[in-house]
C-alpha atoms as a PDB file:
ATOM      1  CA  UNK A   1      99.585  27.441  89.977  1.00  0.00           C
ATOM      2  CA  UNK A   2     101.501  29.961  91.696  1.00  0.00           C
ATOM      3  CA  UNK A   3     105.131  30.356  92.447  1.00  0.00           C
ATOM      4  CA  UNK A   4     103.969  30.115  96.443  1.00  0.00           C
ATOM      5  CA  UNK A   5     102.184  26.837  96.434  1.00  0.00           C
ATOM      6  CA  UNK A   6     104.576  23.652  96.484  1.00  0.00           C
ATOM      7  CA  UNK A   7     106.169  26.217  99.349  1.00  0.00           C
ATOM      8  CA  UNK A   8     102.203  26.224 100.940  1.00  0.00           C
ATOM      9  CA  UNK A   9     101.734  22.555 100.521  1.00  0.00           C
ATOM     10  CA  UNK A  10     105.350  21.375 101.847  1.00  0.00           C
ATOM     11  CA  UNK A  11     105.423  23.492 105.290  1.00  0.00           C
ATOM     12  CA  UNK A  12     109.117  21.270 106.664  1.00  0.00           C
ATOM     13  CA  UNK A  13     110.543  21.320 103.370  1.00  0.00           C
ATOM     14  CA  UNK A  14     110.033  25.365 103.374  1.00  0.00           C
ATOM     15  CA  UNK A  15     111.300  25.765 106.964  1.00  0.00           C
ATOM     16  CA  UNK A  16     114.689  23.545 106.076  1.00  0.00           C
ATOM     17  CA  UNK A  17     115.103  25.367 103.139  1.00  0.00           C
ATOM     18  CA  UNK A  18     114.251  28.395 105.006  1.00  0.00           C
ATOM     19  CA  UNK A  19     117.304  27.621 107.606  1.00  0.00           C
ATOM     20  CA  UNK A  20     119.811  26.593 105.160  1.00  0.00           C
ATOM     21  CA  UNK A  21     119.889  29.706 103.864  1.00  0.00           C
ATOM     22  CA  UNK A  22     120.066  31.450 106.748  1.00  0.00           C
ATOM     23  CA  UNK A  23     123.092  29.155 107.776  1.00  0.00           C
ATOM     24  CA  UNK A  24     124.893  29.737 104.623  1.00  0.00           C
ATOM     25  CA  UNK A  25     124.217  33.420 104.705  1.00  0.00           C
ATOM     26  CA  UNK A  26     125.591  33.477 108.629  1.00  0.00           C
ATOM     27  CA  UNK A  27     128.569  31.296 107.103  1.00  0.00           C
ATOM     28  CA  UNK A  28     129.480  33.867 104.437  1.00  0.00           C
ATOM     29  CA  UNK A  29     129.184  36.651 106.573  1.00  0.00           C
ATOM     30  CA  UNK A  30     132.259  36.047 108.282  1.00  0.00           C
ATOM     31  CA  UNK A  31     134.419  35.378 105.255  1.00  0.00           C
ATOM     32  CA  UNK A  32     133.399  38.658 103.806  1.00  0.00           C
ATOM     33  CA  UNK A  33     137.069  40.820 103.947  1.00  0.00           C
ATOM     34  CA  UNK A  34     137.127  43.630 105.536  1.00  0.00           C
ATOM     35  CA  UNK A  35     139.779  46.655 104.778  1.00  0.00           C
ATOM     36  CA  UNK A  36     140.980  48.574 108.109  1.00  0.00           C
ATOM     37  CA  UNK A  37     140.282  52.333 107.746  1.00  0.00           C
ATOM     38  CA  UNK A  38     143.898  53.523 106.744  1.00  0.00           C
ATOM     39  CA  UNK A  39     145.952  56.096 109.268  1.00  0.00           C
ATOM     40  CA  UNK A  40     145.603  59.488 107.835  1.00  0.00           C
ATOM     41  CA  UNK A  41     147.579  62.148 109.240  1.00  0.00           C
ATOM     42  CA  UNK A  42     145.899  66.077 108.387  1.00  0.00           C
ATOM     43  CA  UNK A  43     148.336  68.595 107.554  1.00  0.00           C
ATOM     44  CA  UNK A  44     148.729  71.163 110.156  1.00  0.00           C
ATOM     45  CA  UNK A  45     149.401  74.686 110.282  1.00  0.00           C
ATOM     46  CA  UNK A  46     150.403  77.043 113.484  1.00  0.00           C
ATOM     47  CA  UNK A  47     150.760  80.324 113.560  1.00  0.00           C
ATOM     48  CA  UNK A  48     151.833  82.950 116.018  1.00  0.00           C
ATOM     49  CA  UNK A  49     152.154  86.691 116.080  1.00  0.00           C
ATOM     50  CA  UNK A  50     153.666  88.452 118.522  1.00  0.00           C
ATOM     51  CA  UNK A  51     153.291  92.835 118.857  1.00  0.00           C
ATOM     52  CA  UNK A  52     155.271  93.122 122.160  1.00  0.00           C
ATOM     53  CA  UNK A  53     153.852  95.574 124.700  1.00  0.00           C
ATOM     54  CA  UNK A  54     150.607  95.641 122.967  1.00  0.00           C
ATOM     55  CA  UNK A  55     146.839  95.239 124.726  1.00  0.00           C
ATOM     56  CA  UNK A  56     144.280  92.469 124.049  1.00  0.00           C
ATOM     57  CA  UNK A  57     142.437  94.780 122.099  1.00  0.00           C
ATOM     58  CA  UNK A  58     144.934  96.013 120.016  1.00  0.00           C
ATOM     59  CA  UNK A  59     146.298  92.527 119.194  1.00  0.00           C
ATOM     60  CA  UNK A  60     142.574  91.894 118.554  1.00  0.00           C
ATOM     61  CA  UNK A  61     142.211  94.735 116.196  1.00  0.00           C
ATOM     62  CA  UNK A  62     145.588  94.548 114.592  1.00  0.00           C
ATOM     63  CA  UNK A  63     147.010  91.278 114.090  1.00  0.00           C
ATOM     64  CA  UNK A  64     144.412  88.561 115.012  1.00  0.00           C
ATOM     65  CA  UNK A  65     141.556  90.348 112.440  1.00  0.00           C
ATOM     66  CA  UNK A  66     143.337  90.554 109.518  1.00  0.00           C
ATOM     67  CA  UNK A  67     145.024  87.131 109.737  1.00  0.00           C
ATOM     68  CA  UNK A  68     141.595  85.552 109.874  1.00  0.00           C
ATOM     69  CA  UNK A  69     140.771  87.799 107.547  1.00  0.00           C
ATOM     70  CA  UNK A  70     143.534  86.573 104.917  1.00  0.00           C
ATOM     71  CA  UNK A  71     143.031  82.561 106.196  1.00  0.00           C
ATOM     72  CA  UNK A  72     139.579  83.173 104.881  1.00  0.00           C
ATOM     73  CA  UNK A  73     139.677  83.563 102.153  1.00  0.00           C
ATOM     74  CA  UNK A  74     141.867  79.846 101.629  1.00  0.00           C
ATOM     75  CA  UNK A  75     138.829  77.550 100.789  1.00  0.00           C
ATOM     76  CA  UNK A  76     141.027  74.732 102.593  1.00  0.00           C
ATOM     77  CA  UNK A  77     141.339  75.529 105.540  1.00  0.00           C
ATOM     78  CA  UNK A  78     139.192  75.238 108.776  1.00  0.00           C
ATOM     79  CA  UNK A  79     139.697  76.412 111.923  1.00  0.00           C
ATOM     80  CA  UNK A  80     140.044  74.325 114.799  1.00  0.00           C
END
């Protein structure tokens, strides 16, 4: 005898064991807690440089390169 025959031979018995289950398992669903995601704020940093009367290309070249240059090399930190 195997474990699937009184199931086999009792077909109503099956499908209202069948739905209690399922009712149970749709009534503990919803009194499973839930934790809101907490409110994490991500440290910021801003900088600016300013060369006054400089061109694009020399801010590019002079100030701009090696700041990302030296922010690189912080594992931390991503640009945005």
């Amino acid at each position: 005898m195997s474990i699937s025959t009184p199931f086999i031979h009792r077909p109503v018995a099956t499908t209202l064991l069948t739905a209690a289950l399922a009712l149970a398992g749709g009534i503990a669903y919803t009194f499973l807690p839930v934790s809101p995601i907490p409110q994490v704020e991500f440290p910021t940093i801003s900088v600016q440089a300013a060369l006054p009367g400089a061109s694009p290309e020399t801010m590019a070249s002079s100030v701009a390169t090696p700041l990302e240059r030296q922010f690189g090399r912080i594992a931390s930190i991503t640009p945005r």
